[in-house]
C-alpha atoms as a PDB file:
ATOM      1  CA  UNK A   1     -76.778   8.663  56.911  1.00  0.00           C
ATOM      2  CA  UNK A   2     -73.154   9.112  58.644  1.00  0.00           C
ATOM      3  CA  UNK A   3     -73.576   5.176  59.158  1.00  0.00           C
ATOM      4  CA  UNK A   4     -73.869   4.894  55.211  1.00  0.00           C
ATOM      5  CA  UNK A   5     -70.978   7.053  54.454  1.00  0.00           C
ATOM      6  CA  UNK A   6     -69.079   4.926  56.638  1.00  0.00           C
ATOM      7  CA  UNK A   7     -70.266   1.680  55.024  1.00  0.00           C
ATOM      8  CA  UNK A   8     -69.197   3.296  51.998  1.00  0.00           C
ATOM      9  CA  UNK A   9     -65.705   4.321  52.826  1.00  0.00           C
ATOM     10  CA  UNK A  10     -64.990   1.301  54.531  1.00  0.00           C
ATOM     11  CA  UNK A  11     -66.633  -0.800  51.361  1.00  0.00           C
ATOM     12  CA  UNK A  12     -64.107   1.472  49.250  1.00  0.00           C
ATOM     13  CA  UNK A  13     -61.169   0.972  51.231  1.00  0.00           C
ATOM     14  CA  UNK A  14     -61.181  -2.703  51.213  1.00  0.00           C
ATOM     15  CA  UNK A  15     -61.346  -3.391  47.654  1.00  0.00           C
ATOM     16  CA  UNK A  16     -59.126  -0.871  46.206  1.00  0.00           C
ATOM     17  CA  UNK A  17     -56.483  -1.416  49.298  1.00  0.00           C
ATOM     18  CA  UNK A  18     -56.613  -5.200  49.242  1.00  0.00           C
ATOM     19  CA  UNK A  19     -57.106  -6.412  46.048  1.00  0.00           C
ATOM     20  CA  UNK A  20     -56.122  -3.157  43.433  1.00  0.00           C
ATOM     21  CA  UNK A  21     -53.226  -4.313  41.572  1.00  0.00           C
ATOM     22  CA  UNK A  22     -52.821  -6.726  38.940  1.00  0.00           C
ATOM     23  CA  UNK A  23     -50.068  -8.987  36.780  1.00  0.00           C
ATOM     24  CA  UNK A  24     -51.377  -9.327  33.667  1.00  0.00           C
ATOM     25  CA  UNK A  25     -48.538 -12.864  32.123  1.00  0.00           C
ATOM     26  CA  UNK A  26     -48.249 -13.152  28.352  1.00  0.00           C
ATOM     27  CA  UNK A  27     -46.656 -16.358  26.586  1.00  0.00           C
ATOM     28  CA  UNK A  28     -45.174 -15.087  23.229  1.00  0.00           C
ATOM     29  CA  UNK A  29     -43.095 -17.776  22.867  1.00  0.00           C
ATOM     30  CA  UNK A  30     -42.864 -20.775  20.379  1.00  0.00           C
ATOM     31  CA  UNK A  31     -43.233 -23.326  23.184  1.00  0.00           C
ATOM     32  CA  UNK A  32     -45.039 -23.646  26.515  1.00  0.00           C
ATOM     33  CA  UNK A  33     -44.062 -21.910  29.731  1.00  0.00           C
ATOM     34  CA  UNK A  34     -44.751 -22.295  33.177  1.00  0.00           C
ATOM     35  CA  UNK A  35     -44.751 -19.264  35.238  1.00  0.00           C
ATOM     36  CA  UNK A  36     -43.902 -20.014  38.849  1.00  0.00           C
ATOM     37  CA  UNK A  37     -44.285 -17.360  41.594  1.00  0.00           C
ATOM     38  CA  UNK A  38     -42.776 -16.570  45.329  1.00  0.00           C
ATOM     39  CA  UNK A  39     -43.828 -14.378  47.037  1.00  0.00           C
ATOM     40  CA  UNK A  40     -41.142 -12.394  49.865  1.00  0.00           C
ATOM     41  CA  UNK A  41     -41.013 -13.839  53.113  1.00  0.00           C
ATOM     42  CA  UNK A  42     -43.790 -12.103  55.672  1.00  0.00           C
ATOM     43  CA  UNK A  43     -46.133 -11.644  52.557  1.00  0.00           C
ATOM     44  CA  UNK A  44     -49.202 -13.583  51.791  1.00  0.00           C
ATOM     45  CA  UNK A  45     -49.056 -15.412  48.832  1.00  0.00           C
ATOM     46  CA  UNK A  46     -50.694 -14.728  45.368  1.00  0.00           C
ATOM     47  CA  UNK A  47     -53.989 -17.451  44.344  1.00  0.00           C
ATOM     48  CA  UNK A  48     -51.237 -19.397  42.288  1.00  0.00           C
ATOM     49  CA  UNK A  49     -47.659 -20.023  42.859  1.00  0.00           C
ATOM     50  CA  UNK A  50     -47.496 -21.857  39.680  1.00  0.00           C
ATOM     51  CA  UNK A  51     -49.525 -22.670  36.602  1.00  0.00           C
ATOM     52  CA  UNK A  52     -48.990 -23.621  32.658  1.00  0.00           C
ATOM     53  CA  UNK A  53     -49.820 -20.984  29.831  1.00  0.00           C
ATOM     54  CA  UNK A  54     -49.374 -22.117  25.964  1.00  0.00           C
ATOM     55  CA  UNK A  55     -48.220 -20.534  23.521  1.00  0.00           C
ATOM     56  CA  UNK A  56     -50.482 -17.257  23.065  1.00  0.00           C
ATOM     57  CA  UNK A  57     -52.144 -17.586  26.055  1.00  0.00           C
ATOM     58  CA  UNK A  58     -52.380 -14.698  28.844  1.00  0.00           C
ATOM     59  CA  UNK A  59     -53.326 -14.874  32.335  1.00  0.00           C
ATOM     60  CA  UNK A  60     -54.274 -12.473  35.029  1.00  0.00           C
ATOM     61  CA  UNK A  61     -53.400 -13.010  38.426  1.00  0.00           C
ATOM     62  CA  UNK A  62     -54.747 -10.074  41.182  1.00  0.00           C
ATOM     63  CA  UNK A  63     -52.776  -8.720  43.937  1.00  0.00           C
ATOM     64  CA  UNK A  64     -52.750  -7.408  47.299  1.00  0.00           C
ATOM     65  CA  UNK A  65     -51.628  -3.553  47.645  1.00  0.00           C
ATOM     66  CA  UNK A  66     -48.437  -4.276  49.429  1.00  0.00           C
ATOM     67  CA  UNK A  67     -47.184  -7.649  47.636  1.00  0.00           C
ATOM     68  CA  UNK A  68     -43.414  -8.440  46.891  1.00  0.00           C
ATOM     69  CA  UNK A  69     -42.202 -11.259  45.483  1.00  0.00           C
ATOM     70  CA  UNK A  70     -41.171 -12.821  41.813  1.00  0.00           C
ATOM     71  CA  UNK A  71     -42.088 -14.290  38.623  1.00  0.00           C
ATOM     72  CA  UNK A  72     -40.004 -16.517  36.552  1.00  0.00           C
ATOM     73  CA  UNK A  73     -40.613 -18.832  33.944  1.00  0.00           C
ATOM     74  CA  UNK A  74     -39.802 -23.089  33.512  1.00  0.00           C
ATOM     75  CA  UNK A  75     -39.453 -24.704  30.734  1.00  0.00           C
ATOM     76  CA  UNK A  76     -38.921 -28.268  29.046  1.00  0.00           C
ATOM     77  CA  UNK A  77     -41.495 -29.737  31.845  1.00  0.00           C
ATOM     78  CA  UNK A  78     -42.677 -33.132  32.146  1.00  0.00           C
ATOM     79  CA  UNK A  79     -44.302 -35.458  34.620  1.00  0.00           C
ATOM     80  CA  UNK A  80     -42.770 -38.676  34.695  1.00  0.00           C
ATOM     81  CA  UNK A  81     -44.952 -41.930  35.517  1.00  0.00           C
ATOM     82  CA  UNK A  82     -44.956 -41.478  39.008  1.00  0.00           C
ATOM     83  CA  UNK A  83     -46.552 -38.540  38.465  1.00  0.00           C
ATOM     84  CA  UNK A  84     -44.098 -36.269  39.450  1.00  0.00           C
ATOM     85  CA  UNK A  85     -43.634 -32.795  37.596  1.00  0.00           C
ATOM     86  CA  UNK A  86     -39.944 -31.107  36.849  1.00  0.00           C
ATOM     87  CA  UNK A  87     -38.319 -28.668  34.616  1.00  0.00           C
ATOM     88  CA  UNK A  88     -35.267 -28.855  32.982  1.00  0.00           C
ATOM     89  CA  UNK A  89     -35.067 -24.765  33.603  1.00  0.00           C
ATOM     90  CA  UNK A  90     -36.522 -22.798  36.235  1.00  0.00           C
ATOM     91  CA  UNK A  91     -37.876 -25.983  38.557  1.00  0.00           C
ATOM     92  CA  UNK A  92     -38.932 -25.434  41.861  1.00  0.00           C
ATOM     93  CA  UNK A  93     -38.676 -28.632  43.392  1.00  0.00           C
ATOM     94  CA  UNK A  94     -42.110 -29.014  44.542  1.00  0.00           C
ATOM     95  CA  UNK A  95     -42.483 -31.637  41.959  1.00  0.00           C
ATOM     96  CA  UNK A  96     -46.333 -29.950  41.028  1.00  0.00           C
ATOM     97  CA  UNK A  97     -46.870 -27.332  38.864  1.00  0.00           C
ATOM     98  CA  UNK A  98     -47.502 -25.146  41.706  1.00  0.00           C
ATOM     99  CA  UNK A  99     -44.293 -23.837  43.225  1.00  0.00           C
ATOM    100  CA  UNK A 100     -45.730 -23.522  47.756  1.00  0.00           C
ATOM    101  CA  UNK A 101     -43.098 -21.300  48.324  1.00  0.00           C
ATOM    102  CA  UNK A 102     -40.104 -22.954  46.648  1.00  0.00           C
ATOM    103  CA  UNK A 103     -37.943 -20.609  43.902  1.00  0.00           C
ATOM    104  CA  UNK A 104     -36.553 -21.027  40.713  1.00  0.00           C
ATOM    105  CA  UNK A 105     -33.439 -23.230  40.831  1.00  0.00           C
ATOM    106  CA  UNK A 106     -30.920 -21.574  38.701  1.00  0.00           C
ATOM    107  CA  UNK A 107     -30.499 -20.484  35.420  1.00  0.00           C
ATOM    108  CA  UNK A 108     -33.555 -18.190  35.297  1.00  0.00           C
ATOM    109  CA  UNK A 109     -34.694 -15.140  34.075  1.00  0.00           C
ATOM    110  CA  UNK A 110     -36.697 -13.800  37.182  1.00  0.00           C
ATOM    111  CA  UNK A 111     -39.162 -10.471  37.554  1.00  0.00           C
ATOM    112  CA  UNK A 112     -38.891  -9.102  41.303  1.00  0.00           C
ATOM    113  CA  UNK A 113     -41.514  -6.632  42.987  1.00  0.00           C
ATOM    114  CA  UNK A 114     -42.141  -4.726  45.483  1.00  0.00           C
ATOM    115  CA  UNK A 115     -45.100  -3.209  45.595  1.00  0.00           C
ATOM    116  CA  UNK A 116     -46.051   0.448  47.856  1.00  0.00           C
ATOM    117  CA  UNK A 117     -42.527  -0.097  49.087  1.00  0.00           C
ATOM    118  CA  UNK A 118     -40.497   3.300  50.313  1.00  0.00           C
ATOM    119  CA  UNK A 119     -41.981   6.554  49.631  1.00  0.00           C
ATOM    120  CA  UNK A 120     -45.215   4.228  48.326  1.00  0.00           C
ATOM    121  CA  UNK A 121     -43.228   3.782  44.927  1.00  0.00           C
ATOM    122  CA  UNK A 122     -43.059   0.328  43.435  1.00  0.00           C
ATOM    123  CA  UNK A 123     -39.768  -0.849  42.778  1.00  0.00           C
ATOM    124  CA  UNK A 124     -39.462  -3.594  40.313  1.00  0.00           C
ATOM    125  CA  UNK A 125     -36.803  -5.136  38.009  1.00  0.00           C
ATOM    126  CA  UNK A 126     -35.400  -7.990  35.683  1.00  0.00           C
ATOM    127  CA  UNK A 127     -32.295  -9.965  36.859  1.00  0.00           C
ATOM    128  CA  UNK A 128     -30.093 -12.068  35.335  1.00  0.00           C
ATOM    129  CA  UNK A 129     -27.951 -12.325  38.310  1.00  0.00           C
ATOM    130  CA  UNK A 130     -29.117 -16.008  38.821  1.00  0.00           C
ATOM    131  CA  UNK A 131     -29.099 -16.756  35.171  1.00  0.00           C
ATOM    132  CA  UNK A 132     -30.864 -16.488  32.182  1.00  0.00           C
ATOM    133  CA  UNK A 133     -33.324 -19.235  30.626  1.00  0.00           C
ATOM    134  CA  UNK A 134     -35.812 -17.375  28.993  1.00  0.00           C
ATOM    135  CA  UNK A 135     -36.592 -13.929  27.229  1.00  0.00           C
ATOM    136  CA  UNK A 136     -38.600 -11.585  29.554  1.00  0.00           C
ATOM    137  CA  UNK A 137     -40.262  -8.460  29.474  1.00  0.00           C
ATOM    138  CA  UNK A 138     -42.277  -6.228  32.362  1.00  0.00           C
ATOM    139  CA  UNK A 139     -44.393  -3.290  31.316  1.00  0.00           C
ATOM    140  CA  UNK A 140     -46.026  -0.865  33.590  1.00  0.00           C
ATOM    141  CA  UNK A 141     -49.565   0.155  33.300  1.00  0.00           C
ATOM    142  CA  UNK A 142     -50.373   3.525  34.064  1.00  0.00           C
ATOM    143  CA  UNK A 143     -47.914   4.585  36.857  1.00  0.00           C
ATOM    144  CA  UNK A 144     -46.010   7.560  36.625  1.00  0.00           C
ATOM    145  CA  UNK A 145     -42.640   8.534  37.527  1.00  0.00           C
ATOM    146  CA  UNK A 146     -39.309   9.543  35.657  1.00  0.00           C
ATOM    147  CA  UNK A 147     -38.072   5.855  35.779  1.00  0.00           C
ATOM    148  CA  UNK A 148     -41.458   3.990  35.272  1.00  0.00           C
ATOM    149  CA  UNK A 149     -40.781   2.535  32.189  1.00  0.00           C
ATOM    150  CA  UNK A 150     -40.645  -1.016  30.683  1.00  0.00           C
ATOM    151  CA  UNK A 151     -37.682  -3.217  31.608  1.00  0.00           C
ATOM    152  CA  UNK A 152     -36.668  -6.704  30.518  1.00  0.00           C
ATOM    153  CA  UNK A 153     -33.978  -8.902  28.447  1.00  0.00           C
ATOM    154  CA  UNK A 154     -35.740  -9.850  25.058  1.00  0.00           C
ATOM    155  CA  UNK A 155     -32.428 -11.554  22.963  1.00  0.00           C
ATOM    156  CA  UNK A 156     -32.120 -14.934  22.978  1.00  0.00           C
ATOM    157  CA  UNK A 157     -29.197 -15.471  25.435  1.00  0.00           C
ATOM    158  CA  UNK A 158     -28.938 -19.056  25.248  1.00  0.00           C
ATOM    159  CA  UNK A 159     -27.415 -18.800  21.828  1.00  0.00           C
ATOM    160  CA  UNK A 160     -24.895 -16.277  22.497  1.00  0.00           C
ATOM    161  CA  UNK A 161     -23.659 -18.169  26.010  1.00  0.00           C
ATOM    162  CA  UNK A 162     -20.191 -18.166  26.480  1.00  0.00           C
ATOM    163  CA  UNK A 163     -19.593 -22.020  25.995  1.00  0.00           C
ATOM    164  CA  UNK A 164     -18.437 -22.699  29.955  1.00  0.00           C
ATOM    165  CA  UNK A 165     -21.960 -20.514  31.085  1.00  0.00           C
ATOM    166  CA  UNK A 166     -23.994 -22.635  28.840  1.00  0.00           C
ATOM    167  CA  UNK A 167     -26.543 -25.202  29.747  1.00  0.00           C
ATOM    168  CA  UNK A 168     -27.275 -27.751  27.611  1.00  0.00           C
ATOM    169  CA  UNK A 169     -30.136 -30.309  26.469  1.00  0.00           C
ATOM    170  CA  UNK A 170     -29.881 -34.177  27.603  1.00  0.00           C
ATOM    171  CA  UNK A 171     -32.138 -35.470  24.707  1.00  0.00           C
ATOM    172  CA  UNK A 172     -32.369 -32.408  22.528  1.00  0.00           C
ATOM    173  CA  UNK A 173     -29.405 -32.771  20.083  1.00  0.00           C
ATOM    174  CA  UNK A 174     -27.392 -30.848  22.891  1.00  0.00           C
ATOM    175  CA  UNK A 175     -29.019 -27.042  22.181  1.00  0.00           C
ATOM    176  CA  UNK A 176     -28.769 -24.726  24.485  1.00  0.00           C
ATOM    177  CA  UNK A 177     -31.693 -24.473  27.285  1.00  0.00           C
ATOM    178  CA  UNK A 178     -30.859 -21.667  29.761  1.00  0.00           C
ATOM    179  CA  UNK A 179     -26.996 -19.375  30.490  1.00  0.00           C
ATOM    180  CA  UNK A 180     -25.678 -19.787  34.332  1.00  0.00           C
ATOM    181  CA  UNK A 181     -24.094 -16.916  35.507  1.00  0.00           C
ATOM    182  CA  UNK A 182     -20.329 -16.593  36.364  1.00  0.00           C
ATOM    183  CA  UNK A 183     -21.323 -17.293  40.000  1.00  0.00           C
ATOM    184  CA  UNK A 184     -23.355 -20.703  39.780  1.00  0.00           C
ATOM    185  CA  UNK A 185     -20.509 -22.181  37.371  1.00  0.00           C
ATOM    186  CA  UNK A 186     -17.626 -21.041  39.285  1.00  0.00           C
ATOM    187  CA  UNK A 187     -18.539 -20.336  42.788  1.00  0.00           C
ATOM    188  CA  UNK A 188     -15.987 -17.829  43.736  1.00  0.00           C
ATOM    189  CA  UNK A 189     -16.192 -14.850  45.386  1.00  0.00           C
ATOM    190  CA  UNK A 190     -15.422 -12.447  43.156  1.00  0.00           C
ATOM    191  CA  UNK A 191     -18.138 -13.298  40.961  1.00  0.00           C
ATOM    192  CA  UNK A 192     -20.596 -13.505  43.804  1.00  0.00           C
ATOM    193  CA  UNK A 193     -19.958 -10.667  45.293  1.00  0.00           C
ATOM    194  CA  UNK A 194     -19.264 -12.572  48.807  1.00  0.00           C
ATOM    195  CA  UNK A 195     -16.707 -12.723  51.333  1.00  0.00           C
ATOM    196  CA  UNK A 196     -14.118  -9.729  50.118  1.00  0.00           C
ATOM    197  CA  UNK A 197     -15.676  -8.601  47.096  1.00  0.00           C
ATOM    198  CA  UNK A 198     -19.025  -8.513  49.193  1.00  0.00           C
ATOM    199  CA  UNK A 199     -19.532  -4.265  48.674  1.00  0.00           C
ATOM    200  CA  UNK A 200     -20.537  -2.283  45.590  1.00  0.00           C
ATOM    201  CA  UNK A 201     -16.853  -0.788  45.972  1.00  0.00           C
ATOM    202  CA  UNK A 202     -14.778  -4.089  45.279  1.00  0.00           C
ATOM    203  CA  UNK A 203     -17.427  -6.353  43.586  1.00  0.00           C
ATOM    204  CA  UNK A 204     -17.410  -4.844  40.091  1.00  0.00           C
ATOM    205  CA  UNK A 205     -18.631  -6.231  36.616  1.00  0.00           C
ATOM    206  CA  UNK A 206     -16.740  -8.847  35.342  1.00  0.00           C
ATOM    207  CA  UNK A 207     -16.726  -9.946  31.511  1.00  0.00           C
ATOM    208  CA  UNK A 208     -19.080 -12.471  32.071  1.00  0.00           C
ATOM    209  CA  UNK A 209     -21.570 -10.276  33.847  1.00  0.00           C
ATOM    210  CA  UNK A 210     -20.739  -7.674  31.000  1.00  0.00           C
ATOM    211  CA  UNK A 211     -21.702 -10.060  28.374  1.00  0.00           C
ATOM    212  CA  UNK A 212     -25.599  -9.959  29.892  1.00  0.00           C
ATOM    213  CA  UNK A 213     -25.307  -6.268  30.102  1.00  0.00           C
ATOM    214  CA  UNK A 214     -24.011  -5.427  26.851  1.00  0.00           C
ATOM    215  CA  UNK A 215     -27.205  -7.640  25.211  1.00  0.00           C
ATOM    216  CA  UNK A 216     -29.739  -6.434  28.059  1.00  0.00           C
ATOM    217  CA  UNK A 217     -28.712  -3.080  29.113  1.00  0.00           C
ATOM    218  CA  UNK A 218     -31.377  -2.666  31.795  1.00  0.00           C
ATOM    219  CA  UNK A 219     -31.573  -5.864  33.025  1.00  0.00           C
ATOM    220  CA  UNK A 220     -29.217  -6.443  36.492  1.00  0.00           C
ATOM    221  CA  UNK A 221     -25.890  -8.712  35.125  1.00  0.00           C
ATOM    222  CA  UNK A 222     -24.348  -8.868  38.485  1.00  0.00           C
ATOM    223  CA  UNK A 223     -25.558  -7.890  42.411  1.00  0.00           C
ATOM    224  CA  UNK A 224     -24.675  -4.716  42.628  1.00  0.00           C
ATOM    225  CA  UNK A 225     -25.794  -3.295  39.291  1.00  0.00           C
ATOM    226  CA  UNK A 226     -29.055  -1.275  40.857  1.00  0.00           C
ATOM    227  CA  UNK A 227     -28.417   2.148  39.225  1.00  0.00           C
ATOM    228  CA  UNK A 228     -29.448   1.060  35.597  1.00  0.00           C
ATOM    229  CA  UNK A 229     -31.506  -1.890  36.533  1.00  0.00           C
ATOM    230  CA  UNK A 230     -34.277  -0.758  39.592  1.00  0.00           C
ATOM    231  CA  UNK A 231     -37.323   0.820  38.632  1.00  0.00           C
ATOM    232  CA  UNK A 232     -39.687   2.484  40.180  1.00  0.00           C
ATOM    233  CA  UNK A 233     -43.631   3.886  39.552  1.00  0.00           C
ATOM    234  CA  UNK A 234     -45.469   6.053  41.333  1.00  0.00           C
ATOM    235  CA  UNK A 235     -49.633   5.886  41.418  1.00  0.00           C
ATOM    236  CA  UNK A 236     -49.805   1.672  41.636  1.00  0.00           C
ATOM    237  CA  UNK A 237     -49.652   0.198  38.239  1.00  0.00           C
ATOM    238  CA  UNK A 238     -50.624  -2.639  37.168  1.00  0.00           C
ATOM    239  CA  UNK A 239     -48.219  -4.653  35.213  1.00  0.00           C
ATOM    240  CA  UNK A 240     -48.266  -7.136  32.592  1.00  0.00           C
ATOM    241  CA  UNK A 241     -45.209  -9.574  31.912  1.00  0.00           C
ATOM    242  CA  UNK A 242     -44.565 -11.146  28.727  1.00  0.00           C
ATOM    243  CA  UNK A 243     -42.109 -14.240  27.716  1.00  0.00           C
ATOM    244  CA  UNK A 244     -40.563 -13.925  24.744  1.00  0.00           C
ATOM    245  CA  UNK A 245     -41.727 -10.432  23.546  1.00  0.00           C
ATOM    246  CA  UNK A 246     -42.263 -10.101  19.870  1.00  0.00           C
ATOM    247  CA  UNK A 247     -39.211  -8.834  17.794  1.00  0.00           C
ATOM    248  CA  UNK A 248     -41.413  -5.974  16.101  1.00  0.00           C
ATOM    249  CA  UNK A 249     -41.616  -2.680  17.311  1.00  0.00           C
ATOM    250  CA  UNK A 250     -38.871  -1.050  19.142  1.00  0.00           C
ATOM    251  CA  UNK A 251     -38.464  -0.385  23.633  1.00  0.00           C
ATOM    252  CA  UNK A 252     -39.241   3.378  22.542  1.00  0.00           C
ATOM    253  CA  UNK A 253     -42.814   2.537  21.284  1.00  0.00           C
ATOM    254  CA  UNK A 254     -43.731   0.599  24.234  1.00  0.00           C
ATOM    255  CA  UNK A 255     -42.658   3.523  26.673  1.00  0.00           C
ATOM    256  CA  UNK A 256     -44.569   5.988  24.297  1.00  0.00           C
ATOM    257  CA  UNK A 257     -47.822   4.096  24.717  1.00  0.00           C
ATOM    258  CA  UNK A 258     -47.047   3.912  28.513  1.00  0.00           C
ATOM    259  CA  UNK A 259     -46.240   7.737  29.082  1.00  0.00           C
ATOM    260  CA  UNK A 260     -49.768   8.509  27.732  1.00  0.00           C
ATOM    261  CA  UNK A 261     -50.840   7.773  31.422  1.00  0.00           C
ATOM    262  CA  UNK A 262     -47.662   8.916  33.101  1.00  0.00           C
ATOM    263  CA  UNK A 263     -46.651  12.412  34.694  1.00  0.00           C
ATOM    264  CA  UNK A 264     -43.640  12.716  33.271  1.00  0.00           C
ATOM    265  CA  UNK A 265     -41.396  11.052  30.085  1.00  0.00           C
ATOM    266  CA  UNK A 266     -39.445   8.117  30.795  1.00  0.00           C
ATOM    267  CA  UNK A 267     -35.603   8.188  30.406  1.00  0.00           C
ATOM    268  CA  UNK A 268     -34.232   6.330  27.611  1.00  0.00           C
ATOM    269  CA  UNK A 269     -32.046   3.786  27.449  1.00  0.00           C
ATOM    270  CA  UNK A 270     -27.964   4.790  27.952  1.00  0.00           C
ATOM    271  CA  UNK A 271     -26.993   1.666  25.199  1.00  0.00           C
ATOM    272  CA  UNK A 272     -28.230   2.435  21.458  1.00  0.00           C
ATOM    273  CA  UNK A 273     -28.859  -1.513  20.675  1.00  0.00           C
ATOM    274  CA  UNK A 274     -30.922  -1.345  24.401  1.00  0.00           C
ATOM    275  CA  UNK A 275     -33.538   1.117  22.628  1.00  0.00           C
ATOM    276  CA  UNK A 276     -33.524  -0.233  18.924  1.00  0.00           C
ATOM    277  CA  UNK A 277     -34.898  -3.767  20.963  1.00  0.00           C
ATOM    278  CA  UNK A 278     -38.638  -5.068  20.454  1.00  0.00           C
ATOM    279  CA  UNK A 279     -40.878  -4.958  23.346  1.00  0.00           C
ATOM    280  CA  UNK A 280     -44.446  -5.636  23.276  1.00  0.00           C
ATOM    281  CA  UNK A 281     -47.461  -6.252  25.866  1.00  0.00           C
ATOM    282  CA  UNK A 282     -48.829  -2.512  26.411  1.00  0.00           C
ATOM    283  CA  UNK A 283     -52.022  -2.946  26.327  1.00  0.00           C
ATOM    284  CA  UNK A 284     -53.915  -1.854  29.639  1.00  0.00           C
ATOM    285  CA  UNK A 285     -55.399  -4.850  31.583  1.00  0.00           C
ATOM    286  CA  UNK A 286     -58.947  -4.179  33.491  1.00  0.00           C
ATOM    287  CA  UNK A 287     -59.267  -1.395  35.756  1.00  0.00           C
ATOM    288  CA  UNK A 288     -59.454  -2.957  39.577  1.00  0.00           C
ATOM    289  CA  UNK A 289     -59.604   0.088  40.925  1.00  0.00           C
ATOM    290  CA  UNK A 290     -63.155   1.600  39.252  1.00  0.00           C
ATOM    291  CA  UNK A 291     -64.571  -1.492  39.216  1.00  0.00           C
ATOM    292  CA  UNK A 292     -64.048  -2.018  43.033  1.00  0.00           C
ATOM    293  CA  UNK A 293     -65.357   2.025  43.630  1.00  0.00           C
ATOM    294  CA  UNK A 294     -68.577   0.901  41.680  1.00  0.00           C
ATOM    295  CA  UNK A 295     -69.000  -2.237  44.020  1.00  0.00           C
ATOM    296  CA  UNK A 296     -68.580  -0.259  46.767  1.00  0.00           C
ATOM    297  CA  UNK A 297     -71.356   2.707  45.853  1.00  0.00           C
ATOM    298  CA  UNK A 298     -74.122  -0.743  44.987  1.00  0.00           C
ATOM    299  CA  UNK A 299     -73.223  -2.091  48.210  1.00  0.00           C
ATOM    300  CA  UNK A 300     -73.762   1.107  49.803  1.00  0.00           C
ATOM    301  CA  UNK A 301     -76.839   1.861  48.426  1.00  0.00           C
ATOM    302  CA  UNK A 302     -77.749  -1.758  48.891  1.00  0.00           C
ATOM    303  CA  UNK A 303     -77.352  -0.943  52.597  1.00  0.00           C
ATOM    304  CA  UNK A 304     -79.238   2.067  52.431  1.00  0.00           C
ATOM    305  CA  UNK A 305     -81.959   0.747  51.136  1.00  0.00           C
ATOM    306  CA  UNK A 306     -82.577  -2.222  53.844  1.00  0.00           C
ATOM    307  CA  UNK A 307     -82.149   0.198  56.553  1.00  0.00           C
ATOM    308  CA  UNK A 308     -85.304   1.729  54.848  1.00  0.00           C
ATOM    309  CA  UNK A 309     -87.370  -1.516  54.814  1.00  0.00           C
ATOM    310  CA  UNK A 310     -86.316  -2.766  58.024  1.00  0.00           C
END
């Protein structure tokens, strides 16, 4: 019997320990995305580091406990006729649609994690510090915690790019693709934070990095912008990341349907237009963590009962 209980523990711990956490990826957008993925250094990687979703289409992808890393999305891919595959945003360079631990190349939106980091919170966020190419939104899934809420950018950027930030299409009639920030199209310290300006005390916003704040309040515009842009939830969520979020219910809504699982409310935005903004993808992705407790108990009795036959 005490050898069964320990079967059953042991069962318990390994599948809601190694594999309890999920991404759940949603395309929303008008065109195709590729979703490429690296994972921090030290950490194993995810099944995928890269893969194609349509427009519409959703994809789950499981993760360890511990994982860190980031999502991002390319766009405007091709393979050319020696079979090569690139992105005119967001490549990795691996020339494949999986990324094997290459990152985005900027502009790009990006989604970083880390997952049971300090004080076993998750701490998670959307940055715009190496650019912005498309619109991207991250939505907790039952964690709790006074700053687990949803984050993201969801305008259009590329529009509204400040003409010397803006990256533009070879063969598309010259529209705009993805928005560098000050720091790739100038390279100088003080938008990079480097060198002298390398401390939160003498790097401060400048109007570029203000013009990403002022349309995605909660998104990070510049390196040192961590007091409105990091998140963190408390009792592992899953998460589910959407590109291109749909323009039709408001960043208050969203948080409302996540606080049914959460602890306590989730603050709200500091920037009116920030709150008034469309986010979308709440819906709860499968429970890991019963469905691995349930594996465990039928492998335990499974054990149980052989011990009894043999």
């Amino acid at each position: 019997m005490a050898l069964m209980i320990f079967f059953f523990f042991l069962t318990n711990w390994f599948f809601s320990g190694v594999m309890s956490r999920s991404f759940t990826i949603a395309n929303k957008c008008e065109y195709t995305v590729w979703p490429g993925i690296l994972s921090n250094a030290g950490v194993p990687p995810l099944p995928t580091t890269g893969f194609v979703l349509q427009k519409g289409e959703t994809r789950t992808i499981d993760a360890p406990s511990s994982w860190g890393g980031r999502f991002w999305g390319r766009t405007l891919c091709s393979t050319d006729s020696d079979g090569k595959f690139s992105c005119a945003t967001g490549d990795c360079g691996s020339g494949k649609i999986e990324c094997s631990g290459t990152g985005a190349a900027p502009p790009a939106t990006l989604a970083e994690f880390t997952l049971d980091g300090s004080g076993g919170l998750d701490f998670y966020d959307v940055s715009l510090v190496d650019g912005y190419n498309v619109q991207m939104l991250v939505v907790p899934q039952g964690g709790s915690g006074q700053n687990c809420s949803s984050t993201g950018c969801v305008v259009d950027l590329n529009g509204a790019c400040p003409s010397e930030l803006r990256v533009n299409s070879v063969g598309g009639g010259g529209k705009a693709m993805a928005c560098k920030s000050a720091c790739e199209a100038f390279q100088q310290p003080q938008y990079c934070c480097s060198g002298a300006f390398g401390s939160p005390d003498t790097c401060t916003p400048s109007s570029y990095s203000r013009v990403f704040k002022s349309a995605c309040p909660r998104a990070y515009s510049y390196a040192y912008d961590d007091k409105s842009s990091t998140f963190t939830c408390a009792k592992s969520p899953n998460y589910v990341i959407t590109f291109c979020p749909s323009p039709n219910t408001s960043l208050k809504s969203a948080e409302e349907q996540n606080t049914e699982t959460m602890t306590t409310k989730s603050p709200t935005s500091g920037s009116t237009t920030s709150s008034e903004m469309v986010y979308e993808g709440s819906g709860s992705p499968p429970n890991y963590y019963a469905v691995s407790r349930t594996i465990a108990v039928v492998l335990s009795l499974a054990f149980c009962c052989m011990r009894w036959f043999f």
